[in-house]
Structures are given as structure tokens and as C-alpha cells.
PDB file of N, CA and C in Angstrom:
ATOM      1  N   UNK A   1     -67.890  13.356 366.085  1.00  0.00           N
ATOM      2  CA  UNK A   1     -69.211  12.835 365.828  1.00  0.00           C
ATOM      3  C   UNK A   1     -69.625  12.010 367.045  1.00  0.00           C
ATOM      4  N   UNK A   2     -70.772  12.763 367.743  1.00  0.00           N
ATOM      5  CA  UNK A   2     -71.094  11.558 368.736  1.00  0.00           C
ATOM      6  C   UNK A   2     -71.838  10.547 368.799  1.00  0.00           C
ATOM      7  N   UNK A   3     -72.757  10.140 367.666  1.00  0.00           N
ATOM      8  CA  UNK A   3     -73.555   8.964 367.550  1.00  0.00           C
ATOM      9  C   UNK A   3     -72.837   7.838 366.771  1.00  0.00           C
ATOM     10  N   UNK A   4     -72.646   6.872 367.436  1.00  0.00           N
ATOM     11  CA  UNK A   4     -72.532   5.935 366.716  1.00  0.00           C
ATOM     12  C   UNK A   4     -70.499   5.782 366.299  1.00  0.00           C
ATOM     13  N   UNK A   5     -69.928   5.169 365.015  1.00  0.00           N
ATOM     14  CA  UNK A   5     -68.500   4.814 365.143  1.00  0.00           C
ATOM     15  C   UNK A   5     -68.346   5.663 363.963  1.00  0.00           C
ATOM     16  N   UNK A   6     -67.267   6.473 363.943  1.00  0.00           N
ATOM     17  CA  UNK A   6     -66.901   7.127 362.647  1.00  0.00           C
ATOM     18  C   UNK A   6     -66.334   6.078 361.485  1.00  0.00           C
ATOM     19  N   UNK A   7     -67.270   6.187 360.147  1.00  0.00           N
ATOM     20  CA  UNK A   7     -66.266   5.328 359.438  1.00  0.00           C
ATOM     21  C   UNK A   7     -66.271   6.180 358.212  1.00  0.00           C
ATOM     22  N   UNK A   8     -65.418   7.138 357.790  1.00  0.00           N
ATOM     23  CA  UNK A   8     -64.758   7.451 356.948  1.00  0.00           C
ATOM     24  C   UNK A   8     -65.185   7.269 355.389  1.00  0.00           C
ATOM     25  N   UNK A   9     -65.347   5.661 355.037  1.00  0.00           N
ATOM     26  CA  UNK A   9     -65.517   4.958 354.125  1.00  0.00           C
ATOM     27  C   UNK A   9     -67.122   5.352 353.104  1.00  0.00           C
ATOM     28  N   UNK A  10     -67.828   5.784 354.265  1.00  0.00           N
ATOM     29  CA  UNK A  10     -69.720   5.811 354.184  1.00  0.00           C
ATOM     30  C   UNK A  10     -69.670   7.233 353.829  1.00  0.00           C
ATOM     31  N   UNK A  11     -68.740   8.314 353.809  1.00  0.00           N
ATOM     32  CA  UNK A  11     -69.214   9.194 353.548  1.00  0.00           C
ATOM     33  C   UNK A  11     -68.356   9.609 352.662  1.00  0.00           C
ATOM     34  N   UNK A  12     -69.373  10.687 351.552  1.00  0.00           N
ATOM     35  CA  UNK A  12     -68.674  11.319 350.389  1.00  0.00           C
ATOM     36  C   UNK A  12     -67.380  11.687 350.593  1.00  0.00           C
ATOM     37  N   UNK A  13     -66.658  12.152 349.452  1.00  0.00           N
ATOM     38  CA  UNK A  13     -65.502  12.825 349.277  1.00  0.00           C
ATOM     39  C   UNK A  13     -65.545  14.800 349.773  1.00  0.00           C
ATOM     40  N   UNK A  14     -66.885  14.790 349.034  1.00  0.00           N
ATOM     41  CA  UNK A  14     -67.048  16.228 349.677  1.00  0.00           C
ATOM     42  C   UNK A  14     -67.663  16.625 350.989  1.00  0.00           C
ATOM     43  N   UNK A  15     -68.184  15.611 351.505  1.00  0.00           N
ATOM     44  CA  UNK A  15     -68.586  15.524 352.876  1.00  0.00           C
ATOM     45  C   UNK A  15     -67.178  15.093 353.904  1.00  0.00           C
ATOM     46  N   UNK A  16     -66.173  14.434 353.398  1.00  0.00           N
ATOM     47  CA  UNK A  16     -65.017  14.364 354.257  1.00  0.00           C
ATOM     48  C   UNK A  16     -63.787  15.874 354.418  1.00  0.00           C
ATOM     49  N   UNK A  17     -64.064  16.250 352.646  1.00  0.00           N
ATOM     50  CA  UNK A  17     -63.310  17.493 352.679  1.00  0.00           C
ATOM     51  C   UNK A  17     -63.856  18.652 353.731  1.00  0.00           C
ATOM     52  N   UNK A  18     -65.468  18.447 353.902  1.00  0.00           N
ATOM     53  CA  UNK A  18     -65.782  19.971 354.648  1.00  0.00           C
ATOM     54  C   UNK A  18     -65.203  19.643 356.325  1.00  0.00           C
ATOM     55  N   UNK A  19     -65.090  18.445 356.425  1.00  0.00           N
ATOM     56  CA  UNK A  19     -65.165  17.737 357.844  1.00  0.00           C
ATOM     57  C   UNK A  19     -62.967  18.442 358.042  1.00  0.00           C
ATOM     58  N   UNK A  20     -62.659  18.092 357.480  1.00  0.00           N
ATOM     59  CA  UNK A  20     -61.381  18.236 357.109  1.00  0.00           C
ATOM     60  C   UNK A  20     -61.055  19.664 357.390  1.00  0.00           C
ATOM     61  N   UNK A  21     -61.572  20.848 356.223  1.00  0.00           N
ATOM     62  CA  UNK A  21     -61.348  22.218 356.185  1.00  0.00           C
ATOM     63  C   UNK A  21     -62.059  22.669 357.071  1.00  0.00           C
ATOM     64  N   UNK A  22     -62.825  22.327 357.476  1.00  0.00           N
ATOM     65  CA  UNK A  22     -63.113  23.091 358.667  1.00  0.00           C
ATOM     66  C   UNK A  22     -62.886  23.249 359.640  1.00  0.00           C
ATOM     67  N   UNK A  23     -63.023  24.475 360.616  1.00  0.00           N
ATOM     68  CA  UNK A  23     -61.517  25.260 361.673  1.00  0.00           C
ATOM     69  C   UNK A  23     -62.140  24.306 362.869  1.00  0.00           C
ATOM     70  N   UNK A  24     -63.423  24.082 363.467  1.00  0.00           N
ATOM     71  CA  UNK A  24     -63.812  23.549 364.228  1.00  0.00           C
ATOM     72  C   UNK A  24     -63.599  22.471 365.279  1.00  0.00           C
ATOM     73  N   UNK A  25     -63.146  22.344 366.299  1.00  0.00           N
ATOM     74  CA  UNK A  25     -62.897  21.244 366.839  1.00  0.00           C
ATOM     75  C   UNK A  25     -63.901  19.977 367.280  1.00  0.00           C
ATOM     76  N   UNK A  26     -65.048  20.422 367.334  1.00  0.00           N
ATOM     77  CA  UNK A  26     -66.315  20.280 368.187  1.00  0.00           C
ATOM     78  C   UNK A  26     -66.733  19.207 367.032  1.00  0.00           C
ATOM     79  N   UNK A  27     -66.785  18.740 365.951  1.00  0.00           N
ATOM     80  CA  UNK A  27     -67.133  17.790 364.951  1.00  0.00           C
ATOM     81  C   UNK A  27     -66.434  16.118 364.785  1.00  0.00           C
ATOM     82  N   UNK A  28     -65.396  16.753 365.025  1.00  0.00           N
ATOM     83  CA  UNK A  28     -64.464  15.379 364.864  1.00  0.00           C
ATOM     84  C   UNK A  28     -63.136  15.337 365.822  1.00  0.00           C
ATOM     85  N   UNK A  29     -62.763  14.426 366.071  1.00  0.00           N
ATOM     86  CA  UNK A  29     -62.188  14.579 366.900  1.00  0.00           C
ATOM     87  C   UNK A  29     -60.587  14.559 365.999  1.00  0.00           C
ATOM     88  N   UNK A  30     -59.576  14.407 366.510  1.00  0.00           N
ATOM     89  CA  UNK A  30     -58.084  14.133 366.079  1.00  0.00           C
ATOM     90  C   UNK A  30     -57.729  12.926 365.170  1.00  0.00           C
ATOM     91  N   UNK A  31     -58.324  11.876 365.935  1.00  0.00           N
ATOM     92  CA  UNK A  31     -58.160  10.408 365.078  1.00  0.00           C
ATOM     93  C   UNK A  31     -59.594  10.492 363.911  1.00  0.00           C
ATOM     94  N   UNK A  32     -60.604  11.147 364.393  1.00  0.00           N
ATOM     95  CA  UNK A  32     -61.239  10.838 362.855  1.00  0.00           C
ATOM     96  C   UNK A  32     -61.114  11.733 361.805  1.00  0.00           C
ATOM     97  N   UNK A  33     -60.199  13.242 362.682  1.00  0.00           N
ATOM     98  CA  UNK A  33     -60.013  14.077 360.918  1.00  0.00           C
ATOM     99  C   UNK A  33     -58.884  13.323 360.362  1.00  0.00           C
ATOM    100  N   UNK A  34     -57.918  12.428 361.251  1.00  0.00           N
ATOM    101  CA  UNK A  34     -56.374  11.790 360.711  1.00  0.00           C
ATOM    102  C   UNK A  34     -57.090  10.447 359.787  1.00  0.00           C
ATOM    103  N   UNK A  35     -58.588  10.194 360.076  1.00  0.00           N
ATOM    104  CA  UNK A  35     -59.161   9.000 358.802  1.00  0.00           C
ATOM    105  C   UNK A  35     -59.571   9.740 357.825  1.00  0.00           C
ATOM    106  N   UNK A  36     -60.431  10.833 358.260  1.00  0.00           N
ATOM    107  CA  UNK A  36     -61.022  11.563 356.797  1.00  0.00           C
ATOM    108  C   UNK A  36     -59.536  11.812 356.040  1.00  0.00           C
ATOM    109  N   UNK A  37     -58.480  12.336 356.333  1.00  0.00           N
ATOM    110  CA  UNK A  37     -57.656  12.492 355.589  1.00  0.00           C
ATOM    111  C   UNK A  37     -57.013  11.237 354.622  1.00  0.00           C
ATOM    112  N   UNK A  38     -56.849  10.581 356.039  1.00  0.00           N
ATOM    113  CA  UNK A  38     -55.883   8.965 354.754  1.00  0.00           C
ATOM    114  C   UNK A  38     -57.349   8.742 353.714  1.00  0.00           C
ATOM    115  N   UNK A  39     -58.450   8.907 353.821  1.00  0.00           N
ATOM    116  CA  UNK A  39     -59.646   7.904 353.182  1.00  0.00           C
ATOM    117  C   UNK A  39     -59.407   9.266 352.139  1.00  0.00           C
ATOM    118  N   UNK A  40     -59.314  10.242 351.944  1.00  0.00           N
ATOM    119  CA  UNK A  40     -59.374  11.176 350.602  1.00  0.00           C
ATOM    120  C   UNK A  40     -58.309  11.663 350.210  1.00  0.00           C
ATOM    121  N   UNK A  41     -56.659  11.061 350.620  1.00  0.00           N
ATOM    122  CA  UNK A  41     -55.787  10.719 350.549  1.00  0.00           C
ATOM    123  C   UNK A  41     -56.369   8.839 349.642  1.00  0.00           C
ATOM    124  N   UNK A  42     -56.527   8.282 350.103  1.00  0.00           N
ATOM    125  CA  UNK A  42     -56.375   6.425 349.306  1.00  0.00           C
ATOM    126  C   UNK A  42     -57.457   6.887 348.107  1.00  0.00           C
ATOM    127  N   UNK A  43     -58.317   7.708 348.259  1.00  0.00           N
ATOM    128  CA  UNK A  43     -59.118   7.882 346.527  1.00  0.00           C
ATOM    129  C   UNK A  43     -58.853   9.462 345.848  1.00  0.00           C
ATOM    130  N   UNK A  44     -57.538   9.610 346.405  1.00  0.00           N
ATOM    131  CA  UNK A  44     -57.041  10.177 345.601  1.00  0.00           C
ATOM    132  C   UNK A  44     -58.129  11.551 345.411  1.00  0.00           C
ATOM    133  N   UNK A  45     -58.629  12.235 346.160  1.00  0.00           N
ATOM    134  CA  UNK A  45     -59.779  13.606 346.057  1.00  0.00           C
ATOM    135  C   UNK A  45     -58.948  14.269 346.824  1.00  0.00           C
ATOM    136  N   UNK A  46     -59.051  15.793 346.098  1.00  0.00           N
ATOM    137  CA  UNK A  46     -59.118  16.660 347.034  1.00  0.00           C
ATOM    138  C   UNK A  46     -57.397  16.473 347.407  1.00  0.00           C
ATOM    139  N   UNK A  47     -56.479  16.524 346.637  1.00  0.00           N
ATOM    140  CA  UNK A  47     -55.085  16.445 346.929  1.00  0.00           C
ATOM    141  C   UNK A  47     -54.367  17.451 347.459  1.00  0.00           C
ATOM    142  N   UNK A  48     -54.623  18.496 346.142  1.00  0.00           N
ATOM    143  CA  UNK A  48     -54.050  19.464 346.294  1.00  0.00           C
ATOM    144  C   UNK A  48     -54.268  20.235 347.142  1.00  0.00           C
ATOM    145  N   UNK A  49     -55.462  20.288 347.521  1.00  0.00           N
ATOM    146  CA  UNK A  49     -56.170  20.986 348.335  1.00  0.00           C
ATOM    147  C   UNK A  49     -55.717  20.697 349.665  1.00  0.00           C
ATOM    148  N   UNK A  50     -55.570  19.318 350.344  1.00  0.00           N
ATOM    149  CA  UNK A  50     -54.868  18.949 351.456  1.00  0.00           C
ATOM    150  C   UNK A  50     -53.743  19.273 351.295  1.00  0.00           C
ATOM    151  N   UNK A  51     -52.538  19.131 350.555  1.00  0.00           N
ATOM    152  CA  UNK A  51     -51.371  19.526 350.212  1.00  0.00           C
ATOM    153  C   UNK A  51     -51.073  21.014 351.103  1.00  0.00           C
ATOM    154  N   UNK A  52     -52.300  21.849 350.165  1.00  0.00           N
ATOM    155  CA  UNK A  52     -52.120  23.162 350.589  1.00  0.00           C
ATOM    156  C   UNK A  52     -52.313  23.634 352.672  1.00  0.00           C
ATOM    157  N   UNK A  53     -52.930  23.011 352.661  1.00  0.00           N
ATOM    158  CA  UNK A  53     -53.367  22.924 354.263  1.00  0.00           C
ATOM    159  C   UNK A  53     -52.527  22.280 354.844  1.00  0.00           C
ATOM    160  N   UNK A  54     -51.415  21.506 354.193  1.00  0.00           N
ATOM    161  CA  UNK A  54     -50.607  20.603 355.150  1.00  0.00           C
ATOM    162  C   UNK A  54     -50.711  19.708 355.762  1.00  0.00           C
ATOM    163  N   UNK A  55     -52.356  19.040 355.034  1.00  0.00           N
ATOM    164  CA  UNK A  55     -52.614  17.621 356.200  1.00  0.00           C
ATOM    165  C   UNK A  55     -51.900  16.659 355.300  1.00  0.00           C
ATOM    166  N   UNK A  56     -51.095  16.800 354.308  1.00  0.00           N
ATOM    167  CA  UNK A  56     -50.252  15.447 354.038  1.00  0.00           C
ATOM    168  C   UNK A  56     -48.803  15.295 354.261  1.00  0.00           C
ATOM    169  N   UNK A  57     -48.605  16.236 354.649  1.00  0.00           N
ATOM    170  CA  UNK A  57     -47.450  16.089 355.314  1.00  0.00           C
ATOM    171  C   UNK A  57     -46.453  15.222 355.959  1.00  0.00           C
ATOM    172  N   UNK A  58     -47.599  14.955 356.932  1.00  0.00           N
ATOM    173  CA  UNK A  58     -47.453  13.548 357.647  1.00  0.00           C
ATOM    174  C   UNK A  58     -47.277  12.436 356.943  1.00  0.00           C
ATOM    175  N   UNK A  59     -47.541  12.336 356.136  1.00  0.00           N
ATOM    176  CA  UNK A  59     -48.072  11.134 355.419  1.00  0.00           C
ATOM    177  C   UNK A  59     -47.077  10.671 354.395  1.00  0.00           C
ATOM    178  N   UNK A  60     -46.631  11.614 354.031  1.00  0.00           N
ATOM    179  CA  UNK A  60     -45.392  11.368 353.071  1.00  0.00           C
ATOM    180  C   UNK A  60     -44.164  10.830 353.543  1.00  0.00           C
ATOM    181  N   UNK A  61     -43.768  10.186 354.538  1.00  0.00           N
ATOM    182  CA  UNK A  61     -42.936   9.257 354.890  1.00  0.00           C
ATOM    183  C   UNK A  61     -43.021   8.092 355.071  1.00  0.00           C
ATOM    184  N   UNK A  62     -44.611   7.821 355.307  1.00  0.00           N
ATOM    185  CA  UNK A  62     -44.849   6.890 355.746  1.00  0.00           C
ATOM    186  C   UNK A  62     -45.718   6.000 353.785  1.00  0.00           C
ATOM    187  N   UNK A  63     -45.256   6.830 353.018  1.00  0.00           N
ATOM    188  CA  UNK A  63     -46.107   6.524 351.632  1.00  0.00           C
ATOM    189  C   UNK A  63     -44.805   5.762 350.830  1.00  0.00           C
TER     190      UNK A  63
END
């Protein structure tokens, strides 16, 4: 995102998931798909669904 500071927090659950599943690099960068994830990871959306994609992976050691 180039305007302005990514904050994770301001945007929906289903607006973080598309940011997330999608193949694209050009939207977000590394550190803000690794926030969209912890932020729909901490409210608990969209679990399984990350599960399946493998973005929690990471995360499970550090939980």
C-alpha cells in the first residue's frame, strides 16, 4: 500500500483476508501481509482458511 502507514487494525476481516489470499506482490508488501495475518490470526477470522495456505505456520511456536 503506498499512501499513507498500513494499519491492519482499520480494516475489515474480509478486506485483510483478500489482501492475504491474494497471489500478488504489488499490494502489500512482506511485513504488512505478516500484520494482516497476526491481526486475523488475534480475532480469530478466517483460521482455517490461513491454516490451509500455511500462513500460520510460523506462528505456532511463537503462540
Amino acid at each position: 500500500m503506498n499512501t499513507g502507514k498500513f494499519n491492519p487494525r482499520e480494516l475489515c476481516s474480509r478486506k485483510l483476508w483478500q489482501l492475504v489470499s491474494t497471489e500478488t506482490d504489488e499490494q502489500v508488501s512482506a511485513r504488512e501481509l505478516q500484520e494482516a495475518v497476526a491481526e486475523l490470526a488475534a480475532r480469530r477470522h478466517y483460521l482455517d482458511q490461513l491454516q490451509q495456505i500455511g500462513a500460520l505456520q510460523d506462528r505456532r511456536s511463537g503462540a
